[in-house]
PDB file of N, CA and C in Angstrom:
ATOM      1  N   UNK A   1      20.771 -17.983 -12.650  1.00  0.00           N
ATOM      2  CA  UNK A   1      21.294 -17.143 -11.599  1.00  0.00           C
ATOM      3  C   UNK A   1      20.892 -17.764 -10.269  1.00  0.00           C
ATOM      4  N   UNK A   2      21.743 -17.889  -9.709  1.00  0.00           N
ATOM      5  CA  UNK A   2      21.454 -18.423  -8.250  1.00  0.00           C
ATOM      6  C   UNK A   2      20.741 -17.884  -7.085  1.00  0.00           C
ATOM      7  N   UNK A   3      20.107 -18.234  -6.407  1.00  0.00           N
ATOM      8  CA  UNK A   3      19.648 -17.626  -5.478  1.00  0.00           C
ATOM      9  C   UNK A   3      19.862 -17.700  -3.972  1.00  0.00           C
ATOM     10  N   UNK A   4      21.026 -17.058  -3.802  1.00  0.00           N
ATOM     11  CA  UNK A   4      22.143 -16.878  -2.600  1.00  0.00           C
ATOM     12  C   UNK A   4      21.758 -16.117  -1.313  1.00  0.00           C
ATOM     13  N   UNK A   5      21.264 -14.892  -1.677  1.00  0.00           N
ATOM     14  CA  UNK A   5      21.058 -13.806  -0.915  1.00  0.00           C
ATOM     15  C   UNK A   5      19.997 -13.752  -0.161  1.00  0.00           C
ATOM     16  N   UNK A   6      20.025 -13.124   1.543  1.00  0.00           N
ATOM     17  CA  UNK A   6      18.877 -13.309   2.054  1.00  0.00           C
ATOM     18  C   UNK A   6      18.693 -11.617   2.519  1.00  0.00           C
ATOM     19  N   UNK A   7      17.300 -11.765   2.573  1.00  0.00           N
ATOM     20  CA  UNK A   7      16.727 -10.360   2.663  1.00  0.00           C
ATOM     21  C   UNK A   7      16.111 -10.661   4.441  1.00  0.00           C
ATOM     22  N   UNK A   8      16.263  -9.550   5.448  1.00  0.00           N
ATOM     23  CA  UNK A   8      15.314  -9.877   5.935  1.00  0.00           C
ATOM     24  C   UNK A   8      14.877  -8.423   6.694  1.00  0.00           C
ATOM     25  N   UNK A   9      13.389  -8.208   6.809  1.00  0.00           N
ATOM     26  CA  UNK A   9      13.091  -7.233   7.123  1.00  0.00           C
ATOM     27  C   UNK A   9      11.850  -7.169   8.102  1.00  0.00           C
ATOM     28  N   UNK A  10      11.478  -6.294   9.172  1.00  0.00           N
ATOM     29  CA  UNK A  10      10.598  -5.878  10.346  1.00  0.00           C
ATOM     30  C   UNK A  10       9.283  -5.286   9.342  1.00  0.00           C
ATOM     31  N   UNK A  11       8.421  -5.708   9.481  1.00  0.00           N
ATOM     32  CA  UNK A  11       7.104  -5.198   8.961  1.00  0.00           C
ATOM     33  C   UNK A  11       5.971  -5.042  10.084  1.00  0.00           C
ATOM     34  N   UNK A  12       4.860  -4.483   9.338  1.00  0.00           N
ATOM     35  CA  UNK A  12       3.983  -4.698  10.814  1.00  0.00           C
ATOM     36  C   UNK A  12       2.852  -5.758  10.122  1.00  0.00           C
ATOM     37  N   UNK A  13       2.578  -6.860  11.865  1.00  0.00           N
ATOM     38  CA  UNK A  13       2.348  -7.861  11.128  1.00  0.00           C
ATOM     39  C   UNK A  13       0.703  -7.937   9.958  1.00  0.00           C
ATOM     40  N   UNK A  14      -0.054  -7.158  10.322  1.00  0.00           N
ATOM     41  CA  UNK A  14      -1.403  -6.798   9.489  1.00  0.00           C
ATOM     42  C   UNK A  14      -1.083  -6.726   8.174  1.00  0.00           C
ATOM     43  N   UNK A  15      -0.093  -6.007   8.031  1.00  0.00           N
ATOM     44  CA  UNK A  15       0.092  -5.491   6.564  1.00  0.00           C
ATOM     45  C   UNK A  15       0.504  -6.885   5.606  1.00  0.00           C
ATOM     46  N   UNK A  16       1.566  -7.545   6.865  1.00  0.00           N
ATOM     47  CA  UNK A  16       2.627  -8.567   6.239  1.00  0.00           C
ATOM     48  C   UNK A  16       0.797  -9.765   5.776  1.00  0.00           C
ATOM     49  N   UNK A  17       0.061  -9.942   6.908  1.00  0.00           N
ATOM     50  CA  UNK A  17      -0.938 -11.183   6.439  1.00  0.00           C
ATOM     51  C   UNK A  17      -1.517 -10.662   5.266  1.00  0.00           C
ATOM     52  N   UNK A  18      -2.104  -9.266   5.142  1.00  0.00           N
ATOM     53  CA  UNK A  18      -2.649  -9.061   3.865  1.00  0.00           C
ATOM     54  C   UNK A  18      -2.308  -9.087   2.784  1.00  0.00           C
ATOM     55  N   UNK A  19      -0.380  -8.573   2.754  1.00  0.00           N
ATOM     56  CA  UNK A  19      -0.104  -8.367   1.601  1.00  0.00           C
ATOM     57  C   UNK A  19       0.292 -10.366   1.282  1.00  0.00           C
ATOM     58  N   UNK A  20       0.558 -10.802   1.836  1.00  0.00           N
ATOM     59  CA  UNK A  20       0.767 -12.604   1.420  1.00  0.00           C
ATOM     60  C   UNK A  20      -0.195 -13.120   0.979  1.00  0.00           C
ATOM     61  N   UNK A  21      -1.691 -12.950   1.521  1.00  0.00           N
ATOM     62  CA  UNK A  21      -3.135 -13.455   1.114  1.00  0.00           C
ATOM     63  C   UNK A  21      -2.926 -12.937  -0.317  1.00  0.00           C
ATOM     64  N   UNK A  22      -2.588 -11.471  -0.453  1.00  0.00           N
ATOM     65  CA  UNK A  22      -3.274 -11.116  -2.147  1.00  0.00           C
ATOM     66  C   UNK A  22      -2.129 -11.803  -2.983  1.00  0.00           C
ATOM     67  N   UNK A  23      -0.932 -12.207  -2.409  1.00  0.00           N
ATOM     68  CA  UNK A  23       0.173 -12.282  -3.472  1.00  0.00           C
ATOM     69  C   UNK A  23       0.013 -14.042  -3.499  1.00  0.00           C
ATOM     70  N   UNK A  24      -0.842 -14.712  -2.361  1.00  0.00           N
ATOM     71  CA  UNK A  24      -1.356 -16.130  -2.794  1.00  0.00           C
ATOM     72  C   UNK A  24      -2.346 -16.079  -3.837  1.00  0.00           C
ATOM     73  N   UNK A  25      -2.923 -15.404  -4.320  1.00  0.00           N
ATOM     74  CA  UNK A  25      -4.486 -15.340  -4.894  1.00  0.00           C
ATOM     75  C   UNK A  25      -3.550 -15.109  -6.110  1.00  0.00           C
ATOM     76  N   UNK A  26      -2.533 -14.167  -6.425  1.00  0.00           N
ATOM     77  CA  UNK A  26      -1.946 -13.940  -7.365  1.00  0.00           C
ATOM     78  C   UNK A  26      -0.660 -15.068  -7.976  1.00  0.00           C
ATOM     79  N   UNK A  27      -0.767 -15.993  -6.794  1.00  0.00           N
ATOM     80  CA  UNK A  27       0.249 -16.978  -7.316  1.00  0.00           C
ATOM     81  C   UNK A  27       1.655 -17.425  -7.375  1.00  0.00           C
ATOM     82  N   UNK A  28       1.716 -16.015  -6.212  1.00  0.00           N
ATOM     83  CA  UNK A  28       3.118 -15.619  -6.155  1.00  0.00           C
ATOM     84  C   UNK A  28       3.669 -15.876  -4.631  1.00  0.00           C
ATOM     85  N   UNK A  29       5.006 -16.293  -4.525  1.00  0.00           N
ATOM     86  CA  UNK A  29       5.533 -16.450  -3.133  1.00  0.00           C
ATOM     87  C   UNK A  29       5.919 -14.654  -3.114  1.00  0.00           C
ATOM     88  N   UNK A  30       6.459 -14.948  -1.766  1.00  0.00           N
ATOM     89  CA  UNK A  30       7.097 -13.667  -0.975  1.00  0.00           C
ATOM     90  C   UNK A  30       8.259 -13.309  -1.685  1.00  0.00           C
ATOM     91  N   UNK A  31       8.892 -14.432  -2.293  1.00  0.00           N
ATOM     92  CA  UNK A  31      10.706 -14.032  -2.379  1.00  0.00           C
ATOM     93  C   UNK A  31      10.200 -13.639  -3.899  1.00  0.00           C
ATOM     94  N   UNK A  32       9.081 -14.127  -4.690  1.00  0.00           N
ATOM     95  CA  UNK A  32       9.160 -13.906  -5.775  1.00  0.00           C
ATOM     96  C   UNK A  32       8.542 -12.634  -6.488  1.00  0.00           C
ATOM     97  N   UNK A  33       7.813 -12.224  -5.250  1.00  0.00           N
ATOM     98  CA  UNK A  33       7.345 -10.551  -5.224  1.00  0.00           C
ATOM     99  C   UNK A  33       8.513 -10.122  -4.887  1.00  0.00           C
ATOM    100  N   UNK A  34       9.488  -9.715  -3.842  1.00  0.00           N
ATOM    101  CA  UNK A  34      10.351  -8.857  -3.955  1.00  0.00           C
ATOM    102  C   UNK A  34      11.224  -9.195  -4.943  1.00  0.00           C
ATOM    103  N   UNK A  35      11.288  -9.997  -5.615  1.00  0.00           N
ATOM    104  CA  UNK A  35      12.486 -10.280  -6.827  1.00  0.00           C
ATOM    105  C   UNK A  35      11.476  -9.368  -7.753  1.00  0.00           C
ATOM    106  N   UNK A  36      10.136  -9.343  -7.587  1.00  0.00           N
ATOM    107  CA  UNK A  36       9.459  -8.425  -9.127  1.00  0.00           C
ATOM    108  C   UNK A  36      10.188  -7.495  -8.590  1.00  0.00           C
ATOM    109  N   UNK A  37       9.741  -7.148  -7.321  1.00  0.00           N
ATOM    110  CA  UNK A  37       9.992  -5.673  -7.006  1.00  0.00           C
ATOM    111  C   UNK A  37      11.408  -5.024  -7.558  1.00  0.00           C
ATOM    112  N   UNK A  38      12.712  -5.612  -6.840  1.00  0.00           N
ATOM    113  CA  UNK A  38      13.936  -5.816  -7.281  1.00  0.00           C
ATOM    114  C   UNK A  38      14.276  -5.267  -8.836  1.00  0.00           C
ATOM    115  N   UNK A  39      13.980  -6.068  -9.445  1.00  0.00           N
ATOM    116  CA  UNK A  39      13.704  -6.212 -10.834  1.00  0.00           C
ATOM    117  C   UNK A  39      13.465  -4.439 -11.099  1.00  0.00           C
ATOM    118  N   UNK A  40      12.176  -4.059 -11.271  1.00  0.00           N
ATOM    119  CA  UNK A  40      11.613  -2.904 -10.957  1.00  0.00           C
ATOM    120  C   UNK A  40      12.322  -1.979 -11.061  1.00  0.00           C
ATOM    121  N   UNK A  41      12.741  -1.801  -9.394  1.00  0.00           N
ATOM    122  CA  UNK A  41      14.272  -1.197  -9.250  1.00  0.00           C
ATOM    123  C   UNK A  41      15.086  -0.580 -10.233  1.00  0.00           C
ATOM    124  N   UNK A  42      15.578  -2.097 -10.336  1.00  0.00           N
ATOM    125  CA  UNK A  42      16.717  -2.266 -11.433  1.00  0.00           C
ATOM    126  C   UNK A  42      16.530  -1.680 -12.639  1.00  0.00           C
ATOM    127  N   UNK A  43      15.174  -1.616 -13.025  1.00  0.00           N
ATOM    128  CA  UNK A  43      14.541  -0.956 -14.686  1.00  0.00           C
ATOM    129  C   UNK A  43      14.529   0.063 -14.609  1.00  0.00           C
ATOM    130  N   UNK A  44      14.157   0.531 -13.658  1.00  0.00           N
ATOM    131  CA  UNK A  44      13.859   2.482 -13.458  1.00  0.00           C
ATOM    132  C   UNK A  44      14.287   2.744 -12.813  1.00  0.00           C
ATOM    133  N   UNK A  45      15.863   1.918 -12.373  1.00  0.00           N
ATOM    134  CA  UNK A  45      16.646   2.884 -12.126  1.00  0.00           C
ATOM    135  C   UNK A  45      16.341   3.852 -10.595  1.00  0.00           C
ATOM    136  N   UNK A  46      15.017   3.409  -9.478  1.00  0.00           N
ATOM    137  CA  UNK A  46      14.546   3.830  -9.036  1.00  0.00           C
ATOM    138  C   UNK A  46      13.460   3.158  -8.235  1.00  0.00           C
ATOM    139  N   UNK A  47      13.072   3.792  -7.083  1.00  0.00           N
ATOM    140  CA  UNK A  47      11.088   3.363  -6.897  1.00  0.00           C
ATOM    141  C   UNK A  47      10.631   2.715  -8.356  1.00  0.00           C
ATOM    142  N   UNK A  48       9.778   2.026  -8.238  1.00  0.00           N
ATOM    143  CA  UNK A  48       8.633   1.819  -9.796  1.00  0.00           C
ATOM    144  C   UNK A  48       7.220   2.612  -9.423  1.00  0.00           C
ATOM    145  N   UNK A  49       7.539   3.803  -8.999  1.00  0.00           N
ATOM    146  CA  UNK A  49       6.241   4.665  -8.281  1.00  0.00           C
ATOM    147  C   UNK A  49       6.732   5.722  -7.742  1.00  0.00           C
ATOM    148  N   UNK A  50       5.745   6.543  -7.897  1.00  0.00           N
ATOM    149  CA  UNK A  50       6.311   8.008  -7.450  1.00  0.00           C
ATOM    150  C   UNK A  50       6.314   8.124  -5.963  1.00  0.00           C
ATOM    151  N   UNK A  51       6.711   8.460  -5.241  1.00  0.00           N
ATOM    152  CA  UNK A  51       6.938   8.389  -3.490  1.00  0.00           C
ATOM    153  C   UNK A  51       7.283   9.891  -3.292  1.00  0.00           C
ATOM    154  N   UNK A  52       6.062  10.855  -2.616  1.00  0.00           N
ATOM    155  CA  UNK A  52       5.813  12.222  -2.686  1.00  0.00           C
ATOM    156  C   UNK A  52       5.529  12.341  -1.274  1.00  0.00           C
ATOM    157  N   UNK A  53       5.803  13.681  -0.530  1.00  0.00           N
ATOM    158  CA  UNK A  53       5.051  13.653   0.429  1.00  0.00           C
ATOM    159  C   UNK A  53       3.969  14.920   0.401  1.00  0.00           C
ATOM    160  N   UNK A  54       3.002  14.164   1.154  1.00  0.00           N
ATOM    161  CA  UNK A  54       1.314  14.805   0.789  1.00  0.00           C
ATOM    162  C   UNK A  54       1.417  16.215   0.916  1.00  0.00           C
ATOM    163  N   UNK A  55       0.927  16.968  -0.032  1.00  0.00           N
ATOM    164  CA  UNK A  55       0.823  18.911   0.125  1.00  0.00           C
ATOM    165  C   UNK A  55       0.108  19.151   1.200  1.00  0.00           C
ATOM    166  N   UNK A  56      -0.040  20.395   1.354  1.00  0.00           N
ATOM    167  CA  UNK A  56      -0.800  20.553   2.983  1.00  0.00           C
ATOM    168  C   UNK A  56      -2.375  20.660   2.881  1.00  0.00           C
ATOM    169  N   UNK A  57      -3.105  20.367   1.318  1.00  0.00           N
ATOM    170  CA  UNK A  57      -4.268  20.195   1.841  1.00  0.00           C
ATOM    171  C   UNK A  57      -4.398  18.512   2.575  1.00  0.00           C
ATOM    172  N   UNK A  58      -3.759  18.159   1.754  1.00  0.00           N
ATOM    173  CA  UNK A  58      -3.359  16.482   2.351  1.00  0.00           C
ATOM    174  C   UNK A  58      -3.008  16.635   3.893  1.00  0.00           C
ATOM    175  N   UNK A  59      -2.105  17.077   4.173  1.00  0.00           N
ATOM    176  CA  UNK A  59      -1.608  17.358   5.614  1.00  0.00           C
ATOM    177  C   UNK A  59      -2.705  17.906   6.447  1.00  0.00           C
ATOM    178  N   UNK A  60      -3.483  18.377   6.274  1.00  0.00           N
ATOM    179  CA  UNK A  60      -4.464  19.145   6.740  1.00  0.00           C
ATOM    180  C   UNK A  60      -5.720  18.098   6.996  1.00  0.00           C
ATOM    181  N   UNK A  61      -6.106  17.590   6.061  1.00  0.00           N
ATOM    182  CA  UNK A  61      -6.891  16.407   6.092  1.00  0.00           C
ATOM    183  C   UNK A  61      -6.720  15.293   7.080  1.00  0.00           C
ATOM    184  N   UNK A  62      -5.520  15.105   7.295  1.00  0.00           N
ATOM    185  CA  UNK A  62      -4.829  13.819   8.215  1.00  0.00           C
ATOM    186  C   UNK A  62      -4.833  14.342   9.323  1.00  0.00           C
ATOM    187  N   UNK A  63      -4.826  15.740   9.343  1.00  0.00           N
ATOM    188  CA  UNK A  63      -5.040  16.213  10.937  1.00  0.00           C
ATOM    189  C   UNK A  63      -6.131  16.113  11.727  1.00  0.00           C
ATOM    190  N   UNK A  64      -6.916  16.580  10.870  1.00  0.00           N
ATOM    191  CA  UNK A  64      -8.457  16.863  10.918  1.00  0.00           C
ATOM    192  C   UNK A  64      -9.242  15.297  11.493  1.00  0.00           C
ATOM    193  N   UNK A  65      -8.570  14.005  10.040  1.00  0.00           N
ATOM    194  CA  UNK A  65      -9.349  12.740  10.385  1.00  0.00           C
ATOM    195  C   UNK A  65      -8.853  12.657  11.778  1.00  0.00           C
ATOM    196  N   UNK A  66      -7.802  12.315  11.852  1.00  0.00           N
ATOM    197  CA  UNK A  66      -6.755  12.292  13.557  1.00  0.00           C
ATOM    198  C   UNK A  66      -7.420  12.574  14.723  1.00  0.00           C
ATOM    199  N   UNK A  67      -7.667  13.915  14.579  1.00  0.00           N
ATOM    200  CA  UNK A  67      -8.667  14.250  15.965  1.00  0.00           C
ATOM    201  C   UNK A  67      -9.965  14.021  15.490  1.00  0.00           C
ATOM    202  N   UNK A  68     -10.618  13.006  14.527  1.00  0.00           N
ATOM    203  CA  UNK A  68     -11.919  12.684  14.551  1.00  0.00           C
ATOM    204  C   UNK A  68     -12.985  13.876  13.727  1.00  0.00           C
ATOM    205  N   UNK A  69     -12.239  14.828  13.454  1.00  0.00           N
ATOM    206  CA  UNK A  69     -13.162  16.364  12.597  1.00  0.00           C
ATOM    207  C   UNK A  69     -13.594  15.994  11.117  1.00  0.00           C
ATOM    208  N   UNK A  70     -14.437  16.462  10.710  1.00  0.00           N
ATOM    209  CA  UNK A  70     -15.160  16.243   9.571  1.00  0.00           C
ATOM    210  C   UNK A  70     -14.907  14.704   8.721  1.00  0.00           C
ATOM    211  N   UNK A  71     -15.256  13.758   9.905  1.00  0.00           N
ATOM    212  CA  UNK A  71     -15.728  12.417   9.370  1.00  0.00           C
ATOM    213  C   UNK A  71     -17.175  12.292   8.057  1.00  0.00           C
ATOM    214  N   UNK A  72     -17.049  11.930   7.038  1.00  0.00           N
ATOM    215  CA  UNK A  72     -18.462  11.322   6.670  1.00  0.00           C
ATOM    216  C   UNK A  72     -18.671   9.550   7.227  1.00  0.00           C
ATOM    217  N   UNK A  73     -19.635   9.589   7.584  1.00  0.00           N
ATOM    218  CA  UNK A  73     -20.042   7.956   8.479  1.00  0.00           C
ATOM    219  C   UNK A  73     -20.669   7.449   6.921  1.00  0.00           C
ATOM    220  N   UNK A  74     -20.630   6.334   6.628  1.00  0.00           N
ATOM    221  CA  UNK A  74     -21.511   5.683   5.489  1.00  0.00           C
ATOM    222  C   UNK A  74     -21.682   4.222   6.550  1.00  0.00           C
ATOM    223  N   UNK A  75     -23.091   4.100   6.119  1.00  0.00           N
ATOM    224  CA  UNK A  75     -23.617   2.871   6.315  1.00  0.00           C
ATOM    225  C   UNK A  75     -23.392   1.503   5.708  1.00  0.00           C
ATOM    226  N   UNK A  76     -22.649   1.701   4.160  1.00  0.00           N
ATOM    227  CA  UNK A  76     -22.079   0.645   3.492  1.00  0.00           C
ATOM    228  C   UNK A  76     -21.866   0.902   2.286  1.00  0.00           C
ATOM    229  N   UNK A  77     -21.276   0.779   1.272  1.00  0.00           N
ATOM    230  CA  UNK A  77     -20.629   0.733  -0.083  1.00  0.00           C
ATOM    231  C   UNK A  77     -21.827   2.149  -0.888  1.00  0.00           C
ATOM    232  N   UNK A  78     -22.627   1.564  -0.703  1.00  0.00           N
ATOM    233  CA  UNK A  78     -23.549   2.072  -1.413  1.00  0.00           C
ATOM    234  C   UNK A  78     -24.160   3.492  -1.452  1.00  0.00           C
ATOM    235  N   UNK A  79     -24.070   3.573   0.033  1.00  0.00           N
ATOM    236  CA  UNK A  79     -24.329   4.504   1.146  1.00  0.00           C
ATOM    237  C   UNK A  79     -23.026   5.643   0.612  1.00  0.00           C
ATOM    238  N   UNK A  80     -21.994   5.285   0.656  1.00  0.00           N
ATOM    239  CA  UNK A  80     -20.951   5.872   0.571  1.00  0.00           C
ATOM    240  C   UNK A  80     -20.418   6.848  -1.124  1.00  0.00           C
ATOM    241  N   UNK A  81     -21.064   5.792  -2.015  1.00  0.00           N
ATOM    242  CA  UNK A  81     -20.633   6.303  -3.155  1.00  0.00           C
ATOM    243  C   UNK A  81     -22.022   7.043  -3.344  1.00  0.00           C
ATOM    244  N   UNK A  82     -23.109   7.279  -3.133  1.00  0.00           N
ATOM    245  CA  UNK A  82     -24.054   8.184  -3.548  1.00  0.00           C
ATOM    246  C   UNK A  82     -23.966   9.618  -2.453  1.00  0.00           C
ATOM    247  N   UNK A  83     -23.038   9.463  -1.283  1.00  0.00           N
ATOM    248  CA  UNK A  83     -22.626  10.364  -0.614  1.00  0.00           C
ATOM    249  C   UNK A  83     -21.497  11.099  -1.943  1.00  0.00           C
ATOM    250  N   UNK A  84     -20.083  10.800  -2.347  1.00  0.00           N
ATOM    251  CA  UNK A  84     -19.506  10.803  -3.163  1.00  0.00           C
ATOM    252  C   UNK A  84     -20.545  11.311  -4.512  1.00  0.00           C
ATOM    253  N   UNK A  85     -21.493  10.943  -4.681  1.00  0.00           N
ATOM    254  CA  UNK A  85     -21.848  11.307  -6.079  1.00  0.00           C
ATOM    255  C   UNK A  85     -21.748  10.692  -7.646  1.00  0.00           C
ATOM    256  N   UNK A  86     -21.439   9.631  -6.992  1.00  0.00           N
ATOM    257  CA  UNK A  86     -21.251   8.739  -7.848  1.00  0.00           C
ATOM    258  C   UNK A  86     -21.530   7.083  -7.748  1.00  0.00           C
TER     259      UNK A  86
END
């Protein structure tokens, strides 16, 4: 199958360097991740992922971080998951 078609799309650029770094580590070009993706698609007929929008304790939460309200601060990894409890 040939590969004819060009895709092109506006991202923001942070996202675009990170998501290329992990998909180098993984071995993969750009065109050949959205062809998985594509693919995907094509199988389910759909997203390959559920795409919901957040209930309102979620909504509520994003408000809250937003104006800075009930932050936990962790000092580092460690710090953080024995805050968590785990």
């Amino acid at each position: 199958m040939s590969k004819t078609e060009t895709i092109k799309a506006n991202i923001e650029p942070g996202l675009k360097h990170e998501a290329e770094e992990i998909l180098q580590q993984l071995g993969l070009s750009v065109s050949e991740a959205i062809s998985l993706f594509y693919n995907q698609i094509r199988q389910n007929k759909g997203i390959p992922f559920k795409v919901k929008t957040p209930n309102a304790t979620t909504q509520q939460t994003f408000r809250e971080t937003d104006e800075g309200k009930n932050l936990v601060e962790c000092k580092n990894a460690e710090d953080m998951f024995n805050k968590l409890g785990i």
